[in-house]
Protein backbone atom coordinates (compact mmCIF):
# COMPACT_ATOMS: atom_id res chain seq x y z
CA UNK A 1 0.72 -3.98 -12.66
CA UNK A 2 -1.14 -2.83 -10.11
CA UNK A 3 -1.18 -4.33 -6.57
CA UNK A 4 -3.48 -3.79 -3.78
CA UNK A 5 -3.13 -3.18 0.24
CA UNK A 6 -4.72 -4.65 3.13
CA UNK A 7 -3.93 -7.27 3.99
CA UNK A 8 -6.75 -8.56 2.78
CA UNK A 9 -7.89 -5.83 0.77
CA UNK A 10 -9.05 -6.04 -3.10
CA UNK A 11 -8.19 -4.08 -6.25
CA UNK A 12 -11.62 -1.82 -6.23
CA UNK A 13 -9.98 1.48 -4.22
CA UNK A 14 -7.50 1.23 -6.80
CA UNK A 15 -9.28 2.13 -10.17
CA UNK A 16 -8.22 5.38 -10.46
CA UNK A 17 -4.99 4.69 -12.60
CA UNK A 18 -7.23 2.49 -15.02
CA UNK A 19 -7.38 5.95 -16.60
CA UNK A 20 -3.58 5.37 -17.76
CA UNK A 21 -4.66 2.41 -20.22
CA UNK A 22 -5.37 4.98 -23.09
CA UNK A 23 -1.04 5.21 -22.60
CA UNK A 24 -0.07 0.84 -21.73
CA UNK A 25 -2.19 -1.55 -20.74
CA UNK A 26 -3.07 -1.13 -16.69
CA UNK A 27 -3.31 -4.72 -14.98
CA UNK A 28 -5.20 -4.99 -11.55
CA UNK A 29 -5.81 -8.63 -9.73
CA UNK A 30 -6.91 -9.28 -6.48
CA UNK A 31 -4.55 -11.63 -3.91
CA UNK A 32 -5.46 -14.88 -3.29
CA UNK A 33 -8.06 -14.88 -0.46
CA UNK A 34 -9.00 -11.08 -1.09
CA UNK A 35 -11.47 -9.50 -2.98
CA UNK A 36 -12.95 -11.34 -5.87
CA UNK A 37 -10.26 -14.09 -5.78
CA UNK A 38 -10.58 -17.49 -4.73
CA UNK A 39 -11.12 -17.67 -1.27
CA UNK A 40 -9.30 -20.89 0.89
CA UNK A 41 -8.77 -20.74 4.12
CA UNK A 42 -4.97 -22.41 4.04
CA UNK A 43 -3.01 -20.13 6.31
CA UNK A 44 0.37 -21.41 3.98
CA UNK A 45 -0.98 -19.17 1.39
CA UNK A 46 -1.46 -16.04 3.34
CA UNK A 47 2.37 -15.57 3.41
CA UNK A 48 5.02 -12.61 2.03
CA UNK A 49 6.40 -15.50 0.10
CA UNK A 50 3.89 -17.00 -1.20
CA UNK A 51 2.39 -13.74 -2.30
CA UNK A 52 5.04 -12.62 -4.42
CA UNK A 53 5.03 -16.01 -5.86
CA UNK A 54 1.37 -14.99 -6.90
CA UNK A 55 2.56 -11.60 -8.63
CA UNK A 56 5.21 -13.35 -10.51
CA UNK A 57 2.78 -16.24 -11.75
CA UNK A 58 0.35 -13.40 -12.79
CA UNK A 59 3.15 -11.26 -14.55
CA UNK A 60 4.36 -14.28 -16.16
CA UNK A 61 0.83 -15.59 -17.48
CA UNK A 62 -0.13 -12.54 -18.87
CA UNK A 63 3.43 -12.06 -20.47
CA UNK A 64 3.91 -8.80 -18.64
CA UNK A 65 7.62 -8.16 -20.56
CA UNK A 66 8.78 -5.59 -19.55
CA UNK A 67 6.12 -4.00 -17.02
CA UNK A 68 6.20 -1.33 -13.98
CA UNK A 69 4.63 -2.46 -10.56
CA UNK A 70 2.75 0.12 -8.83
CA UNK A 71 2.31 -0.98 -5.22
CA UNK A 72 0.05 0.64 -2.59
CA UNK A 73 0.72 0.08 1.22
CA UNK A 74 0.82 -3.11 1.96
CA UNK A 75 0.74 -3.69 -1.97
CA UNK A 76 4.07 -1.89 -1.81
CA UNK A 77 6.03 -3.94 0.87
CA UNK A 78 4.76 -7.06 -1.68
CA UNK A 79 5.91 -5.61 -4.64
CA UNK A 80 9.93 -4.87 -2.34
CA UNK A 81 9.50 -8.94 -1.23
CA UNK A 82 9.00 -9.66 -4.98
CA UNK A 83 11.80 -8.04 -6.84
CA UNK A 84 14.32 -9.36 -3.43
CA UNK A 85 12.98 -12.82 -4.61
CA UNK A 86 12.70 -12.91 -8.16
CA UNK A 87 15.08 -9.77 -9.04
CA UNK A 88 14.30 -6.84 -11.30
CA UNK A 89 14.93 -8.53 -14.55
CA UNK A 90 11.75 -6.98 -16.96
CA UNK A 91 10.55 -4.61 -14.49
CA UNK A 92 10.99 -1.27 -15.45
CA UNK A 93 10.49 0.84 -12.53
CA UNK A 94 8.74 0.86 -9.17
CA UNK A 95 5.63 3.11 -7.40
CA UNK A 96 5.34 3.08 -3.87
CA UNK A 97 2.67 5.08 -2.90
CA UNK A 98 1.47 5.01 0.89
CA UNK A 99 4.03 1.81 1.04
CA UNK A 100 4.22 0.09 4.08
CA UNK A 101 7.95 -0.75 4.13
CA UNK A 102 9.22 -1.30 7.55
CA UNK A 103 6.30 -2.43 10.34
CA UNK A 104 8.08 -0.76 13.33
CA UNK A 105 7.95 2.64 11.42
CA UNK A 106 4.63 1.99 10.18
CA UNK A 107 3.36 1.70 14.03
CA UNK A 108 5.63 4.59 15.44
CA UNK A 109 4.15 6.60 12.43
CA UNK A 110 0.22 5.32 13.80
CA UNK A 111 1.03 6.12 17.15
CA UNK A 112 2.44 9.63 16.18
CA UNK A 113 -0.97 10.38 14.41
CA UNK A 114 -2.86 8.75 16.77
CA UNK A 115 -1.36 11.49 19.73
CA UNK A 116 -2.52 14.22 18.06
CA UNK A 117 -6.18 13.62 18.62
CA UNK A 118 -8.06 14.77 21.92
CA UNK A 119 -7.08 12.41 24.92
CA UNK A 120 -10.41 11.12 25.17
CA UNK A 121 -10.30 9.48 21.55
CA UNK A 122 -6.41 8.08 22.70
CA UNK A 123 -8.03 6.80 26.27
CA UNK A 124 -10.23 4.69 23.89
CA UNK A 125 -7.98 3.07 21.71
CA UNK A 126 -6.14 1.94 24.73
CA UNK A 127 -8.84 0.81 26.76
CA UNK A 128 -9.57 -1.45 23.37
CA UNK A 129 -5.56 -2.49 22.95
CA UNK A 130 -5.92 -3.46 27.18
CA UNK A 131 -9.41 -5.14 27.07
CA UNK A 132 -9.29 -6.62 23.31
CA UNK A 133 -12.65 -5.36 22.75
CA UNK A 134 -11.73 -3.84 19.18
CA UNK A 135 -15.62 -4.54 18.60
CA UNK A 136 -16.35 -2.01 20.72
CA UNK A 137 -18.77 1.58 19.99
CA UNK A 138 -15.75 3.77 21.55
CA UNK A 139 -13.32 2.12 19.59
CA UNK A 140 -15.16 1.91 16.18
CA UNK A 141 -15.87 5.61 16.83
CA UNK A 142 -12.39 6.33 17.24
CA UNK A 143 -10.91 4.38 14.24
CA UNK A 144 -13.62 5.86 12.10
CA UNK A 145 -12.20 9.83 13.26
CA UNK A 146 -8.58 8.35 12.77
CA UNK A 147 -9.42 6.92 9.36
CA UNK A 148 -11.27 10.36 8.31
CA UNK A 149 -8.31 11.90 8.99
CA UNK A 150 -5.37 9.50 7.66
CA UNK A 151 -7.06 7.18 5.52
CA UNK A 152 -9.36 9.05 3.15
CA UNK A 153 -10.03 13.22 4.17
CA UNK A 154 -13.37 13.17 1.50
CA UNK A 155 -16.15 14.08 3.03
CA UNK A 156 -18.07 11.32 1.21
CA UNK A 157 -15.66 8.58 0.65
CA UNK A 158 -15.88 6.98 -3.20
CA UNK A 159 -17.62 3.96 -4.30
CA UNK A 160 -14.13 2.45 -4.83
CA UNK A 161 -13.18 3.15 -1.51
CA UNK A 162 -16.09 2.11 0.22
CA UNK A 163 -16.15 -1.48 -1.76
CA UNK A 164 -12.54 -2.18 -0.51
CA UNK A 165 -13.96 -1.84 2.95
CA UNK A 166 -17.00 -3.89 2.05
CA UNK A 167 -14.81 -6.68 1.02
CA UNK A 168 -11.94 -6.73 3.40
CA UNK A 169 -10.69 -10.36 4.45
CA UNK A 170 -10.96 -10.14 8.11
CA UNK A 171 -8.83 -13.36 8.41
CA UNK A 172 -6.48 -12.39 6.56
CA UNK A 173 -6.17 -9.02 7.68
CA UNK A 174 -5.62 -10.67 11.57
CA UNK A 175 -3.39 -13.32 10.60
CA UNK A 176 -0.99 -11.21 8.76
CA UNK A 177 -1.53 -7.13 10.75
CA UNK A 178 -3.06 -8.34 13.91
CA UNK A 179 -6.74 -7.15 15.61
CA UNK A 180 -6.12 -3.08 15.17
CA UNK A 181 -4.11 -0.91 13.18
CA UNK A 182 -2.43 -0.08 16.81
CA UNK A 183 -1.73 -3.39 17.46
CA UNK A 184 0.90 -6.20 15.32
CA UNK A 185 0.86 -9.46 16.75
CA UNK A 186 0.83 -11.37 13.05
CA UNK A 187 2.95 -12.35 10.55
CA UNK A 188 4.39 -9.56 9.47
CA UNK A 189 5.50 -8.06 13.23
CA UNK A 190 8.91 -8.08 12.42
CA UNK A 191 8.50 -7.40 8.54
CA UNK A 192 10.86 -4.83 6.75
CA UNK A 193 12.10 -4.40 2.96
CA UNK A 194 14.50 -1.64 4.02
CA UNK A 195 17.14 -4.55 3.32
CA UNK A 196 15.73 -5.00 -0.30
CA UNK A 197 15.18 -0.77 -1.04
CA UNK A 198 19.35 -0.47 -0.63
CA UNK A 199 19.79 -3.15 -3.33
CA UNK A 200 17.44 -1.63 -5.97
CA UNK A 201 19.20 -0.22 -9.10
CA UNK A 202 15.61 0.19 -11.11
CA UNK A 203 13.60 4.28 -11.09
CA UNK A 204 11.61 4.37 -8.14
CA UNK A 205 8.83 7.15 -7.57
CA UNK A 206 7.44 7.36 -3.47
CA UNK A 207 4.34 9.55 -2.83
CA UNK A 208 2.73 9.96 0.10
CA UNK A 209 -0.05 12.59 1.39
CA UNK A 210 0.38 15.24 3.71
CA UNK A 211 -1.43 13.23 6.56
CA UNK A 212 -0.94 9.89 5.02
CA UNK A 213 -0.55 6.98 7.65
CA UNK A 214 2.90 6.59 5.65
CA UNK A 215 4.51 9.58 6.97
CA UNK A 216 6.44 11.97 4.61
CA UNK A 217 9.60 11.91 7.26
CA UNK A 218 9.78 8.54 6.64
CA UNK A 219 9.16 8.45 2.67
CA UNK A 220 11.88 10.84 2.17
CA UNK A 221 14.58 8.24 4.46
CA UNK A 222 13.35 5.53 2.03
CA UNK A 223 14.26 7.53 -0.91
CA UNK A 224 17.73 8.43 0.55
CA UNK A 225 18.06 4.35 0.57
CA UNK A 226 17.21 4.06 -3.18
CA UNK A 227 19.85 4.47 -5.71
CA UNK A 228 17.30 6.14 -8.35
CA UNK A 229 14.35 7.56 -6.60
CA UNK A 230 12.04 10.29 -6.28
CA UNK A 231 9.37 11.61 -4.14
CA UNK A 232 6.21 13.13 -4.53
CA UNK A 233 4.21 14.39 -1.37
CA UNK A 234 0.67 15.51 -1.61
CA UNK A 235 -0.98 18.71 0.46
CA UNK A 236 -4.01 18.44 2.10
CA UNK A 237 -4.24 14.71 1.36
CA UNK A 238 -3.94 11.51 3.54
CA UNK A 239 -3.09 7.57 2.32
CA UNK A 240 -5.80 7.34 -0.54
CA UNK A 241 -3.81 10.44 -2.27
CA UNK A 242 -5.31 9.25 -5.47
CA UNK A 243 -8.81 9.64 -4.54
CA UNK A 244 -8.44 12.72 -2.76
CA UNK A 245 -6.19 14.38 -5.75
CA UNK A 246 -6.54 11.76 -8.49
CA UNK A 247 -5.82 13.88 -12.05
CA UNK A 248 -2.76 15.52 -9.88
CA UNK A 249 -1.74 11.92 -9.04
CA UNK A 250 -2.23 10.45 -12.38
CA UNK A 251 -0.36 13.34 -13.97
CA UNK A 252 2.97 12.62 -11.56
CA UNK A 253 2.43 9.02 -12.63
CA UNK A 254 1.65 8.95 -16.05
CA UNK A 255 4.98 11.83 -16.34
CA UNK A 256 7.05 9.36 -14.74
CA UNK A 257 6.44 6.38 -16.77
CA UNK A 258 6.56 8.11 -19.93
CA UNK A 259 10.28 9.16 -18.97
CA UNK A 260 10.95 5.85 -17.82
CA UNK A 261 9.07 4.42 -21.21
CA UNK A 262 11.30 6.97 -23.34
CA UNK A 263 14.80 6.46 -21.61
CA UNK A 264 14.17 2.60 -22.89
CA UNK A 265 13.11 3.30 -26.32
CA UNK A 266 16.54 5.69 -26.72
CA UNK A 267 18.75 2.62 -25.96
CA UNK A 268 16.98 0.63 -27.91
């Protein structure tokens, strides 16, 4: 199962792994709100909660027994919030690539990235966070150098990539990050799953890129957390890792399941 960022993203930037169904069946969906889903504007649904209610009703309806969850950014804090809800019981492991898992390191981690650019590019972001004009030229200018650098280092970014983008639930994306990635004032402000990583007993594989918004400081403390974990940390690559190195990603992947997958058939 494969499950999406954003806040308010969609599946599309995500088709990369579809190249694992020749091993299992690979399931993608698209949150409620996002992407090609239903779209209703009820606030009550755009909630942790309620979210991982969504990935158990889909794992459940497609009789997903047993199944591994493969969760990117803010796909991976949802697929933390839906094993501390609904337990690991048929899950077989966990991928956290990119994950968002705690917000306040997720922001220190932006602002780190953020201070190595020139000053001029920094004076802009804060004249935006000051004035609230995120709408801006400087500050679209800006995000568009950060994002180069920590979201996606192609040169051309892929069709994937660039449909993600196209789709993107503004609303959504407000209500639960806030106006900028710099600046948290939704729902999940205060989020963190570093409570539900210390209870995990299930394989977990982390990856990250080398300049990955999800820095590799902080992906090695969240494996030092997890009981059964790994990490894998990408050169030369930023938080769409699998774009930017996708048969080197696939092959860490598709290595890992298939020693999860044969540890289970052995007891069996």
């Amino acid at each position: 199962m494969v499950v999406h960022g954003g806040p308010g993203g969609s599946h599309d930037y995500l088709l990369p792994p579809s190249a694992l169904a020749k091993e299992r069946p690979v399931v993608f969906y698209d949150q409620v709100g996002c992407g090609n889903s239903e779209q209703p504007s009820d606030t009550a649904l755009w909630s942790i909660s309620r979210y991982a209610e969504e990935l158990d009703i889909v794992r459940r309806t497609l009789r997903l027994k047993p199944a591994h969850i493969l969760g990117h950014s803010w796909g991976a804090m949802l697929a933390l919030a839906f094993l501390g809800q609904f337990g690991e019981k048929n899950i077989y492991s966990l991928i956290l690539f990119g994950p968002l898992v705690d917000t306040d390191r997720w922001l220190t981690d932006a602002k780190a990235c953020l201070a190595q650019f020139p000053e001029e590019l920094q004076q802009q972001v804060k004249q935006a966070k000051q004035s609230g004009a995120y709408d801006s030229e400087d500050y679209q200018n800006a995000m568009i150098e950060f994002y180069k650098r920590h979201l996606c280092r192609l040169s051309n970014w892929p069709e994937e990539l660039t449909a993600t983008i196209k789709k993107l639930s503004a609303p959504i994306y407000q209500y639960m990050w806030g106006p900028s990635e710099f600046t948290v004032l939704g729902t999940l402000k205060e989020a963190s799953m570093l409570p539900v990583l210390k209870t995990l007993s299930l394989p977990v594989l982390f990856t990250a890129g080398e300049y990955d918004e999800a820095a590799p400081r902080n992906i090695y403390d969240f494996q030092r957390l997890t009981k059964d974990s790994c990490v894998q940390i990408f050169t030369d690559a930023s938080h769409n890792h699998h774009l930017e190195k996708t048969v080197g990603y696939l092959n860490v992947v598709s290595d890992f399941l298939s020693r999860i997958d044969s540890k289970h058939e052995a007891a069996e």
